[in-house]
PDB file of N, CA and C in Angstrom:
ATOM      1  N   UNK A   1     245.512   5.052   3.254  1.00  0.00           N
ATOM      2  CA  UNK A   1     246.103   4.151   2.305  1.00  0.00           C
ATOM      3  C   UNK A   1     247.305   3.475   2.956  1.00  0.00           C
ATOM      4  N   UNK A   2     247.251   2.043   2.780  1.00  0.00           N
ATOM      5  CA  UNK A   2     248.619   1.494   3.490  1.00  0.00           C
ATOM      6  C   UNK A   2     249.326   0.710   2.006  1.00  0.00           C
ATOM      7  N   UNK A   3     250.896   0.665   2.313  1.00  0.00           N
ATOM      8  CA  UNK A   3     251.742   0.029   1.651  1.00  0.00           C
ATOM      9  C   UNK A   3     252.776  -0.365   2.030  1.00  0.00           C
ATOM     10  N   UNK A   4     253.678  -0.976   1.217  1.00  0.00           N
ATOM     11  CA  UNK A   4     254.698  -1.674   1.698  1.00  0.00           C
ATOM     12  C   UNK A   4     255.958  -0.157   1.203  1.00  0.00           C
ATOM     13  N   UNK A   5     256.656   0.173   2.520  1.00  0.00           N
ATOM     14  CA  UNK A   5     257.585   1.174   2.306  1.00  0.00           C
ATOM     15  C   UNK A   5     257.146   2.472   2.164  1.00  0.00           C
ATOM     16  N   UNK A   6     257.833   2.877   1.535  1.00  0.00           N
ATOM     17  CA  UNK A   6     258.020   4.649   1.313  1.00  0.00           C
ATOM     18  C   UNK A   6     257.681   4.658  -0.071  1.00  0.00           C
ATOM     19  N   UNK A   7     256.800   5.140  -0.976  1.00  0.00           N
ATOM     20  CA  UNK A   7     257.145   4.834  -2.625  1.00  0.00           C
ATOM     21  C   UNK A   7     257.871   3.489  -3.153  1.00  0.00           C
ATOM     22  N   UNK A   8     257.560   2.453  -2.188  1.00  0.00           N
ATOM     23  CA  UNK A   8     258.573   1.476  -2.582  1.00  0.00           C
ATOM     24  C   UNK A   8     259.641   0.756  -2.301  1.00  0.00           C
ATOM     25  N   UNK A   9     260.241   1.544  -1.252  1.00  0.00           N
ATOM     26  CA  UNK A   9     261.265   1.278  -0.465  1.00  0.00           C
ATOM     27  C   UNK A   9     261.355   1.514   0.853  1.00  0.00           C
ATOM     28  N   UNK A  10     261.946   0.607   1.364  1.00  0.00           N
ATOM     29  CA  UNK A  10     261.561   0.043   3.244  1.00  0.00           C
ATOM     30  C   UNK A  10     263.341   0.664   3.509  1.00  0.00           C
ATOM     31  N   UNK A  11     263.452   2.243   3.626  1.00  0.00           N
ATOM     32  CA  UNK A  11     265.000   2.388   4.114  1.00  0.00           C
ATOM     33  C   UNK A  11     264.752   2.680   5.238  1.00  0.00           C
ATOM     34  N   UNK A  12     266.507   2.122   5.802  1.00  0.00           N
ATOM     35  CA  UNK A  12     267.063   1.913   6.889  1.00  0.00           C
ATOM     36  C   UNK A  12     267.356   3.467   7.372  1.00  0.00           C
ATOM     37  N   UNK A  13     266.933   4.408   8.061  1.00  0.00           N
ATOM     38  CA  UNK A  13     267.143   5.904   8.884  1.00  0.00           C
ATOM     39  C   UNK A  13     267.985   5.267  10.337  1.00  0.00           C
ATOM     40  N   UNK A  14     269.362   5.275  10.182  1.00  0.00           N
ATOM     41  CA  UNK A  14     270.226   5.453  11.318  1.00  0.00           C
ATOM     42  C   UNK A  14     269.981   6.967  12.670  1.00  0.00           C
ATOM     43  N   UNK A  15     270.133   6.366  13.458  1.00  0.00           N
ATOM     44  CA  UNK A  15     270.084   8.112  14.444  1.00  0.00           C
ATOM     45  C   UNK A  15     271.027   9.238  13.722  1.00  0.00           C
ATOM     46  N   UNK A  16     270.294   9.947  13.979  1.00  0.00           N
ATOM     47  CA  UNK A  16     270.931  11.374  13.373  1.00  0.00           C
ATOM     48  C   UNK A  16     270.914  11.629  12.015  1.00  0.00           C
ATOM     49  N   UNK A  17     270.471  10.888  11.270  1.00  0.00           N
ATOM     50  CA  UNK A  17     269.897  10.596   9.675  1.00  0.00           C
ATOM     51  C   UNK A  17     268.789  11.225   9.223  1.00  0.00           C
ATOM     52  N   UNK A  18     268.540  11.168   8.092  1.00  0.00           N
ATOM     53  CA  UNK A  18     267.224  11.577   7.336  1.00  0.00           C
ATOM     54  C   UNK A  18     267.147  10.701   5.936  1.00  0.00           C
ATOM     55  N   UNK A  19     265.882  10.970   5.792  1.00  0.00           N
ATOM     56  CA  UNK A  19     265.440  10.063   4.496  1.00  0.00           C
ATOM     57  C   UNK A  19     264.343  10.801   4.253  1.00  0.00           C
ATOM     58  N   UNK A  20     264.739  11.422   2.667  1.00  0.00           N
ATOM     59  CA  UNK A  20     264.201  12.653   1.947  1.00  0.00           C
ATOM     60  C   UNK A  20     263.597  11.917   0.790  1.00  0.00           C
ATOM     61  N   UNK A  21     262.252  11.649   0.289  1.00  0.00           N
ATOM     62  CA  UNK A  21     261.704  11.510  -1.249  1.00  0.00           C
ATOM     63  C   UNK A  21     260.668  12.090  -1.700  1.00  0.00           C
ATOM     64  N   UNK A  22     260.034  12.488  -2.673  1.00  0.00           N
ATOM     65  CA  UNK A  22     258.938  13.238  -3.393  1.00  0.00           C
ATOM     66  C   UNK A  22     258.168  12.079  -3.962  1.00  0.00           C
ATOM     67  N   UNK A  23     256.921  12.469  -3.510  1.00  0.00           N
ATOM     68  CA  UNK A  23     255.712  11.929  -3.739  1.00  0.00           C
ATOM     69  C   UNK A  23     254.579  12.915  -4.369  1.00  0.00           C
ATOM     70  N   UNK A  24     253.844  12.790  -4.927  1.00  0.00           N
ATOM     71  CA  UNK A  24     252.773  12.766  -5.505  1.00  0.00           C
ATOM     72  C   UNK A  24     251.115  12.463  -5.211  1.00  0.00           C
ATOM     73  N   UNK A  25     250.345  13.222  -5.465  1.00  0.00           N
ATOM     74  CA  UNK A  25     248.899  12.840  -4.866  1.00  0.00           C
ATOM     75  C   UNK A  25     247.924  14.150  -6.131  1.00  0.00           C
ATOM     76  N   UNK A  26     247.318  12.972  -6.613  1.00  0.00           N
ATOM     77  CA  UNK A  26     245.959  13.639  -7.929  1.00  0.00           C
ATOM     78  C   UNK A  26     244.819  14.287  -6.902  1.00  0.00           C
ATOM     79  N   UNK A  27     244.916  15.197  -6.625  1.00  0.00           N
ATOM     80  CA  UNK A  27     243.368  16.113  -6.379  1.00  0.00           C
ATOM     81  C   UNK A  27     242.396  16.273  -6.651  1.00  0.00           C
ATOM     82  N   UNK A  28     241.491  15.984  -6.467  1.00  0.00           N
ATOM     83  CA  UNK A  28     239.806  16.088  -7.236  1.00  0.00           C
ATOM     84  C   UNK A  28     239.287  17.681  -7.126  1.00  0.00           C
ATOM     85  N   UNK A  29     240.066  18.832  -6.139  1.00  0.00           N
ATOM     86  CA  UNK A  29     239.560  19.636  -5.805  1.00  0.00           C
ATOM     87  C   UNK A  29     241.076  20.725  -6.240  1.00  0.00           C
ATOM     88  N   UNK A  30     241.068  21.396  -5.805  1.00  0.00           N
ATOM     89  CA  UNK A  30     241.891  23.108  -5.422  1.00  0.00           C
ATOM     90  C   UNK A  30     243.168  22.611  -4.757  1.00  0.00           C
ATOM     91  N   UNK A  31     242.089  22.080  -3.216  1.00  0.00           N
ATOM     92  CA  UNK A  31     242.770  21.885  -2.359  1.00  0.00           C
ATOM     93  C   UNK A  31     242.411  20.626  -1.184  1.00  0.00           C
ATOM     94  N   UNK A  32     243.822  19.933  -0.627  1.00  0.00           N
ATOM     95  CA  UNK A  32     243.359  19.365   0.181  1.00  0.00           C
ATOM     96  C   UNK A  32     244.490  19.151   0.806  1.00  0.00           C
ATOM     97  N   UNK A  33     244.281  18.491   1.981  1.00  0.00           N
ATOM     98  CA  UNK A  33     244.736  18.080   3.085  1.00  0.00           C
ATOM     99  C   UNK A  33     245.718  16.427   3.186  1.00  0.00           C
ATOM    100  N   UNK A  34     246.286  16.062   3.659  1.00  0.00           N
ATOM    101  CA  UNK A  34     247.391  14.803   3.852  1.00  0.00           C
ATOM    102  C   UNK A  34     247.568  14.992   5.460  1.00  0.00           C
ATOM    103  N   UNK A  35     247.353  13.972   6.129  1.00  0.00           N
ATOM    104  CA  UNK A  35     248.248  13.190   7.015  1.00  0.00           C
ATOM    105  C   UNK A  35     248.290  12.003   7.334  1.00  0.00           C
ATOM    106  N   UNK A  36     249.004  11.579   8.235  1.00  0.00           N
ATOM    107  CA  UNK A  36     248.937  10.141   8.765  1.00  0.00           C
ATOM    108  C   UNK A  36     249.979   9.602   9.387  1.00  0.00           C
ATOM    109  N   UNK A  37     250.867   8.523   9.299  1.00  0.00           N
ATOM    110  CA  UNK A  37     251.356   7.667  10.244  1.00  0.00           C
ATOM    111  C   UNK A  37     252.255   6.540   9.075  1.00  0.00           C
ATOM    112  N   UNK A  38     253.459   6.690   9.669  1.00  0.00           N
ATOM    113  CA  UNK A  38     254.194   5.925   8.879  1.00  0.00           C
ATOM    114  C   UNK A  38     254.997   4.901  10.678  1.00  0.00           C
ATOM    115  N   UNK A  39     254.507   3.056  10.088  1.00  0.00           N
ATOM    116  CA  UNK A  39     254.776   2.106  10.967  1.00  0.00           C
ATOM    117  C   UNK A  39     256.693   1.903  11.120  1.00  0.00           C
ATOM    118  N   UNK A  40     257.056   1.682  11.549  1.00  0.00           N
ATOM    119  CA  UNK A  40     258.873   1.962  12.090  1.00  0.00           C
ATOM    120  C   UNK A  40     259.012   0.353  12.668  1.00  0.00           C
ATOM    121  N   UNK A  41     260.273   0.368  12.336  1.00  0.00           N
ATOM    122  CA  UNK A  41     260.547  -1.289  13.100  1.00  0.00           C
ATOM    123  C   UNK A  41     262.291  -0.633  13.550  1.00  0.00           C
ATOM    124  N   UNK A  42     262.492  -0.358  14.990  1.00  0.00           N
ATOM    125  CA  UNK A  42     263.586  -0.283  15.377  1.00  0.00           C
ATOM    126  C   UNK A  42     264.505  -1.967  14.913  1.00  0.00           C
ATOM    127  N   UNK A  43     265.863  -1.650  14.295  1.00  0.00           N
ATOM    128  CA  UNK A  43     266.202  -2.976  13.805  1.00  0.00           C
ATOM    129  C   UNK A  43     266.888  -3.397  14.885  1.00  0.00           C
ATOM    130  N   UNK A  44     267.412  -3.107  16.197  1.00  0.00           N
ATOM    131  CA  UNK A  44     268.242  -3.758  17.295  1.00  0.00           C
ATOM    132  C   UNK A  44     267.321  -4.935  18.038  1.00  0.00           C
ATOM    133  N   UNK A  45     265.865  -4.057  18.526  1.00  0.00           N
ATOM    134  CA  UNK A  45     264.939  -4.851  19.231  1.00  0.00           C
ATOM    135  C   UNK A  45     263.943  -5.610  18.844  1.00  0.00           C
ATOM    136  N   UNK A  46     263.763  -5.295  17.070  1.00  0.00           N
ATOM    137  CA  UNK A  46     262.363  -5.611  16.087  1.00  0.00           C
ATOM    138  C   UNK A  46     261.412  -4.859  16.473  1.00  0.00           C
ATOM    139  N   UNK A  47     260.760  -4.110  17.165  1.00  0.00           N
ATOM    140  CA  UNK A  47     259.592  -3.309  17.938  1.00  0.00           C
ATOM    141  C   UNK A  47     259.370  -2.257  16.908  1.00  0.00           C
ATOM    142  N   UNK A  48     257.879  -2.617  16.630  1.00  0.00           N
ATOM    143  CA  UNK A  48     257.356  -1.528  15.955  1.00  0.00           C
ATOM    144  C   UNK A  48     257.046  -0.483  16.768  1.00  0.00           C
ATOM    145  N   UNK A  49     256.596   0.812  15.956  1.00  0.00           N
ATOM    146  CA  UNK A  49     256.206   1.740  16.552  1.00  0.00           C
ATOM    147  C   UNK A  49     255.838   2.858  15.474  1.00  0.00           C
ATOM    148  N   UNK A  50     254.757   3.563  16.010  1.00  0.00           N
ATOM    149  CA  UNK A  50     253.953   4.495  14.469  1.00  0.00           C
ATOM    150  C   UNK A  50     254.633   5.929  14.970  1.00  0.00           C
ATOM    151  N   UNK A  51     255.365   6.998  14.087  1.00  0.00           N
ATOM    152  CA  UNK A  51     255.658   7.696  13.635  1.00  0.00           C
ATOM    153  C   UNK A  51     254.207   8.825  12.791  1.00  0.00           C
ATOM    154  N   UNK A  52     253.837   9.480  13.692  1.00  0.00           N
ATOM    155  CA  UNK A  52     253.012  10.908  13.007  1.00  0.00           C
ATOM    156  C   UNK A  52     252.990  11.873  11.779  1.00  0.00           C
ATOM    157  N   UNK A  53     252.384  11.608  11.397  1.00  0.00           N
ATOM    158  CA  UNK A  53     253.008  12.818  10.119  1.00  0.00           C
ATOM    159  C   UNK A  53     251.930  13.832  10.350  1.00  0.00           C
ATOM    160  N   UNK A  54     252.655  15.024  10.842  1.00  0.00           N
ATOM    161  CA  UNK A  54     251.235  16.394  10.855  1.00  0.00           C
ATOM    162  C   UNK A  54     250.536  16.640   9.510  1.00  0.00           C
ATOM    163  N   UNK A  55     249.026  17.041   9.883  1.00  0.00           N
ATOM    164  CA  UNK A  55     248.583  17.357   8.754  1.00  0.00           C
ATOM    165  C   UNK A  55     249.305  18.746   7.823  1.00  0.00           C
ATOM    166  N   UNK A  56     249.121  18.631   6.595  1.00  0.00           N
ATOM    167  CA  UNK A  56     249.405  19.318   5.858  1.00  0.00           C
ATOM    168  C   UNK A  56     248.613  19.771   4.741  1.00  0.00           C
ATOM    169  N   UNK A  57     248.550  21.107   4.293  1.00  0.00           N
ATOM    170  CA  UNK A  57     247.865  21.512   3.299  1.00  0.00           C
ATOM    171  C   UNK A  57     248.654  21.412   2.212  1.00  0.00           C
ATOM    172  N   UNK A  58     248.121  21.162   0.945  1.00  0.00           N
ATOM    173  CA  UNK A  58     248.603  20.984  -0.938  1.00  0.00           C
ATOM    174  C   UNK A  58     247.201  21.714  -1.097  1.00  0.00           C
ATOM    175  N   UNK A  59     247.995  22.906  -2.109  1.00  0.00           N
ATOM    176  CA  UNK A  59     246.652  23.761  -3.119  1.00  0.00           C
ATOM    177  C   UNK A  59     247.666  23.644  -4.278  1.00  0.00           C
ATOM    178  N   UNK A  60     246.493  23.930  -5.692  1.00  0.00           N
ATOM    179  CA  UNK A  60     247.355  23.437  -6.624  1.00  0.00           C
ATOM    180  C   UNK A  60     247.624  25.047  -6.714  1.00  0.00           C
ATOM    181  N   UNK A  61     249.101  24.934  -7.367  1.00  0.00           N
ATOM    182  CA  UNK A  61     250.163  26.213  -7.721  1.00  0.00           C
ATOM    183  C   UNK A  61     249.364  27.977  -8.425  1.00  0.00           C
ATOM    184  N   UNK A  62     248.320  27.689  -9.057  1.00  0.00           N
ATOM    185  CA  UNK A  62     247.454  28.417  -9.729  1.00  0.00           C
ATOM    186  C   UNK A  62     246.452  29.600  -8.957  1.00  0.00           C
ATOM    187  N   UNK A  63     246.460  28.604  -7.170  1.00  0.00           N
ATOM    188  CA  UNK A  63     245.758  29.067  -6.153  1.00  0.00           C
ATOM    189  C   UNK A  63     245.883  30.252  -5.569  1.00  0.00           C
ATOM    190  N   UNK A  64     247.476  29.986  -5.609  1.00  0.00           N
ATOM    191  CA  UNK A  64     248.415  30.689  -4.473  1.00  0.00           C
ATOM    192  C   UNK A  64     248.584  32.243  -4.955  1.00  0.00           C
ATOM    193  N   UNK A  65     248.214  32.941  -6.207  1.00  0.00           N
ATOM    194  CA  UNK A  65     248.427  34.042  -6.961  1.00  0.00           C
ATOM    195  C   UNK A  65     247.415  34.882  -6.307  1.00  0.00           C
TER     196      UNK A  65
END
């Protein structure tokens, strides 16, 4: 799935920074899986560049007992 930003918003992460938000994703199953790639535009040079996101497991809360 591609979009514009983060949930909405295209923030600026200075070095040594972080940028923390909660997201959401409807499951058809128990359990599943997320990863992918979030696109970066260094603002000094304009140069994009893709950023990894490791996969990750979500089971719903009910699972885990």
């Amino acid at each position: 799935m591609e979009g514009e930003g983060v949930i909405g918003v295209q923030p600026i992460i200075n070095p040594g920074t972080k940028y923390q938000y909660i997201s959401g994703c409807n499951l058809k199953t128990e359990m599943g899986k997320m990863y992918g790639t979030y696109k970066m535009e260094n603002i000094n040079n304009k140069k994009l560049f893709d950023v990894s996101i490791p996969s990750f497991e979500m089971t719903v809360p009910f699972k885990l007992n």
